[in-house]
C-alpha atoms as a PDB file:
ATOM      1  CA  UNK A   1     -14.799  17.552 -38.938  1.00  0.00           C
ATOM      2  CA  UNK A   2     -12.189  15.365 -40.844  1.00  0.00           C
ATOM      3  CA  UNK A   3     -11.978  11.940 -40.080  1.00  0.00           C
ATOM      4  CA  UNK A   4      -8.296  11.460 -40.878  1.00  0.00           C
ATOM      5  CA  UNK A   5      -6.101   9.936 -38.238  1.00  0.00           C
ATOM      6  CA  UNK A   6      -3.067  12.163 -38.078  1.00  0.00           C
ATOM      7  CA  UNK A   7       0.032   9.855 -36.554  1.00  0.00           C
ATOM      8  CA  UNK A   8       1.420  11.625 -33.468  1.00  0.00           C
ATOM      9  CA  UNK A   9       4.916   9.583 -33.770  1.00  0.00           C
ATOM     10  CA  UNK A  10       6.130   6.170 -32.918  1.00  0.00           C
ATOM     11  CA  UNK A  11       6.409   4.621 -29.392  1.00  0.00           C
ATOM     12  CA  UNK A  12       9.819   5.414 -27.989  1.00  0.00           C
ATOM     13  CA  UNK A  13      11.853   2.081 -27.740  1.00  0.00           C
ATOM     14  CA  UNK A  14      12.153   0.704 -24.164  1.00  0.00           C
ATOM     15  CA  UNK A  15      14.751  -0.663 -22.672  1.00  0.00           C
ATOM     16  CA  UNK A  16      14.578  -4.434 -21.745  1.00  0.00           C
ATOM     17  CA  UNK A  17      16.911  -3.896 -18.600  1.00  0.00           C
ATOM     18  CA  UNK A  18      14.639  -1.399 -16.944  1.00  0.00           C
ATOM     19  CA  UNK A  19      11.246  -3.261 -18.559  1.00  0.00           C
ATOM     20  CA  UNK A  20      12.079  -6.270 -16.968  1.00  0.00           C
ATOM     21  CA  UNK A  21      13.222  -4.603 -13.780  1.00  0.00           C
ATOM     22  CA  UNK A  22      10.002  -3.418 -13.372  1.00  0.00           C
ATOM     23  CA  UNK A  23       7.925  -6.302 -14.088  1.00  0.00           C
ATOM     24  CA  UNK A  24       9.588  -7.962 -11.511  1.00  0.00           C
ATOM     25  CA  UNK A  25       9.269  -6.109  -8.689  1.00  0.00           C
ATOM     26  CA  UNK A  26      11.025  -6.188  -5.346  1.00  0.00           C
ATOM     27  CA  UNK A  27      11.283 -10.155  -4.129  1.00  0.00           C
ATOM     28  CA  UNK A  28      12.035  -8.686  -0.351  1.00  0.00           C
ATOM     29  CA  UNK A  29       9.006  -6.542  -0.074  1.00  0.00           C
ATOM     30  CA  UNK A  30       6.570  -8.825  -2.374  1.00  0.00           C
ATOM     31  CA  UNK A  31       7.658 -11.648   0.333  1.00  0.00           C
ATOM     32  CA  UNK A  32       6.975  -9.893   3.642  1.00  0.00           C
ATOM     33  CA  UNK A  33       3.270  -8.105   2.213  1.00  0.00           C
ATOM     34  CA  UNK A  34       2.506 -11.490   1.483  1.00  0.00           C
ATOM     35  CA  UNK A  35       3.344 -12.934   4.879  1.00  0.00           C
ATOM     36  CA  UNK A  36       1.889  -9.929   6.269  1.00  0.00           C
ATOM     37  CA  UNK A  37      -1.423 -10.811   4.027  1.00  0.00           C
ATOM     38  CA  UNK A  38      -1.722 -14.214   5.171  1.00  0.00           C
ATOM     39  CA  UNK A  39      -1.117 -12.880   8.696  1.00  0.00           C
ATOM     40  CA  UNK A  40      -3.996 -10.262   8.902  1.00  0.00           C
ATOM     41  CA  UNK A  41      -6.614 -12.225   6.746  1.00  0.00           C
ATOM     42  CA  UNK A  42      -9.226 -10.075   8.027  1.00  0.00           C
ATOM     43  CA  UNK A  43     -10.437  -7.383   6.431  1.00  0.00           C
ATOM     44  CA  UNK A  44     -11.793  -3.856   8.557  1.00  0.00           C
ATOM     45  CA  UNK A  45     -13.142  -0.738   6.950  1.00  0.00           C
ATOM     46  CA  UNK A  46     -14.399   2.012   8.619  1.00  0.00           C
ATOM     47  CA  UNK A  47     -15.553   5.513   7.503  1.00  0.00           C
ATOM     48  CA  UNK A  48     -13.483   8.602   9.047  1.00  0.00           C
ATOM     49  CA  UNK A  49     -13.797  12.593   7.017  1.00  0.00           C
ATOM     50  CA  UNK A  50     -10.613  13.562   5.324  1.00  0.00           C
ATOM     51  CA  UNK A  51      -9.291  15.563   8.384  1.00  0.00           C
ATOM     52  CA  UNK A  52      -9.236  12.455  10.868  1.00  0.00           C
ATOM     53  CA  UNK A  53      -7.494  10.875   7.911  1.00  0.00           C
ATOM     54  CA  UNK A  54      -4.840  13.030   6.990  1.00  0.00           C
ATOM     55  CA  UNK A  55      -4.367  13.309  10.779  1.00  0.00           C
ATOM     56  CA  UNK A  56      -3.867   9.543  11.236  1.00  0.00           C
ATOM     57  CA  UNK A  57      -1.313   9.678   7.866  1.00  0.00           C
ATOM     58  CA  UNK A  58       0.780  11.874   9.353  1.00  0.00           C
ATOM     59  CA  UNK A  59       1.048  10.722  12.753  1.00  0.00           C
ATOM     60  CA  UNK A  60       2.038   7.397  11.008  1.00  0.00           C
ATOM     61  CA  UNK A  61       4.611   8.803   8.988  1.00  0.00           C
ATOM     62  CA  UNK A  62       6.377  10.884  11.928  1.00  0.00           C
ATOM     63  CA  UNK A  63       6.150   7.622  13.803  1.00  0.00           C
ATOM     64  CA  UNK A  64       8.226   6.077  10.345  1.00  0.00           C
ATOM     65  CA  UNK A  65       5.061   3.684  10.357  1.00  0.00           C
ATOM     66  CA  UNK A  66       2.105   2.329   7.560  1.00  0.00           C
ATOM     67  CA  UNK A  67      -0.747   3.432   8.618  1.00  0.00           C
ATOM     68  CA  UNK A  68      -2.142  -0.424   8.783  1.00  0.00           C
ATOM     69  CA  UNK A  69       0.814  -0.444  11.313  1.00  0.00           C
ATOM     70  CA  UNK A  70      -0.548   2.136  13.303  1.00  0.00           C
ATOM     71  CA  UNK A  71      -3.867   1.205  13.573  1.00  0.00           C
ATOM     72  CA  UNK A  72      -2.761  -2.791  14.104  1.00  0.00           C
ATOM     73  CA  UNK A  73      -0.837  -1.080  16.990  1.00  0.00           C
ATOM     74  CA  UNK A  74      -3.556   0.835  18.361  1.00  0.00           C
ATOM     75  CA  UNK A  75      -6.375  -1.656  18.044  1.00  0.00           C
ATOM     76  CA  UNK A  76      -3.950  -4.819  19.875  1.00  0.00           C
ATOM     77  CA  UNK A  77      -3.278  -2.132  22.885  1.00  0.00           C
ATOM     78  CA  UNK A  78      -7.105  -1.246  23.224  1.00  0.00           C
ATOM     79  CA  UNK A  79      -7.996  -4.513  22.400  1.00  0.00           C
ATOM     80  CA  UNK A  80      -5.885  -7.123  24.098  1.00  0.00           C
ATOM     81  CA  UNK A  81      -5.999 -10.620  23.728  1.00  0.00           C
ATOM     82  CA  UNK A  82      -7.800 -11.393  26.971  1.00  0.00           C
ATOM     83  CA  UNK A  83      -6.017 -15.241  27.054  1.00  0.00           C
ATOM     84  CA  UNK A  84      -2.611 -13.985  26.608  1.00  0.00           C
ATOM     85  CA  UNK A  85      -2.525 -10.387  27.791  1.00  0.00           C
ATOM     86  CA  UNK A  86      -1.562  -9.195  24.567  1.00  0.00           C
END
């Protein structure tokens, strides 16, 4: 086997506009995932096969919902806040 490096072409140039559009990201959405974050500081993982979870991903999309959302939803109606009903 040879162990000459054979160049495969330069790196196409970028442009800045998009490069920078990219690093930065959507200021909206960044803001409310972090308030949303801070909100639910409290992590929950559970185990479910890959049926009850593509189940639960579509029922949250035909709903036009995260997941999270979904299972925030669920979890405050089963679970109420016994002090304020909620």
């Amino acid at each position: 086997m040879s162990d000459k490096r054979v160049p495969i072409g330069s790196r196409p140039v970028a442009d800045p506009g998009a490069e920078s559009w990219v690093r930065q990201g959507d200021g909206a959405n960044r803001a409310a995932a972090d308030a949303k974050a801070n909100l639910y500081a409290a992590r929950l993982t559970i185990d479910v096969t890959p049926a009850l979870r593509g189940r639960i991903k579509i029922a949250a999309f035909r709903q036009g919902m995260t997941v999270a959302d979904m299972v925030r939803a669920l979890l405050k109606r089963e679970f109420p806040d016994e002090e304020s009903g909620q």
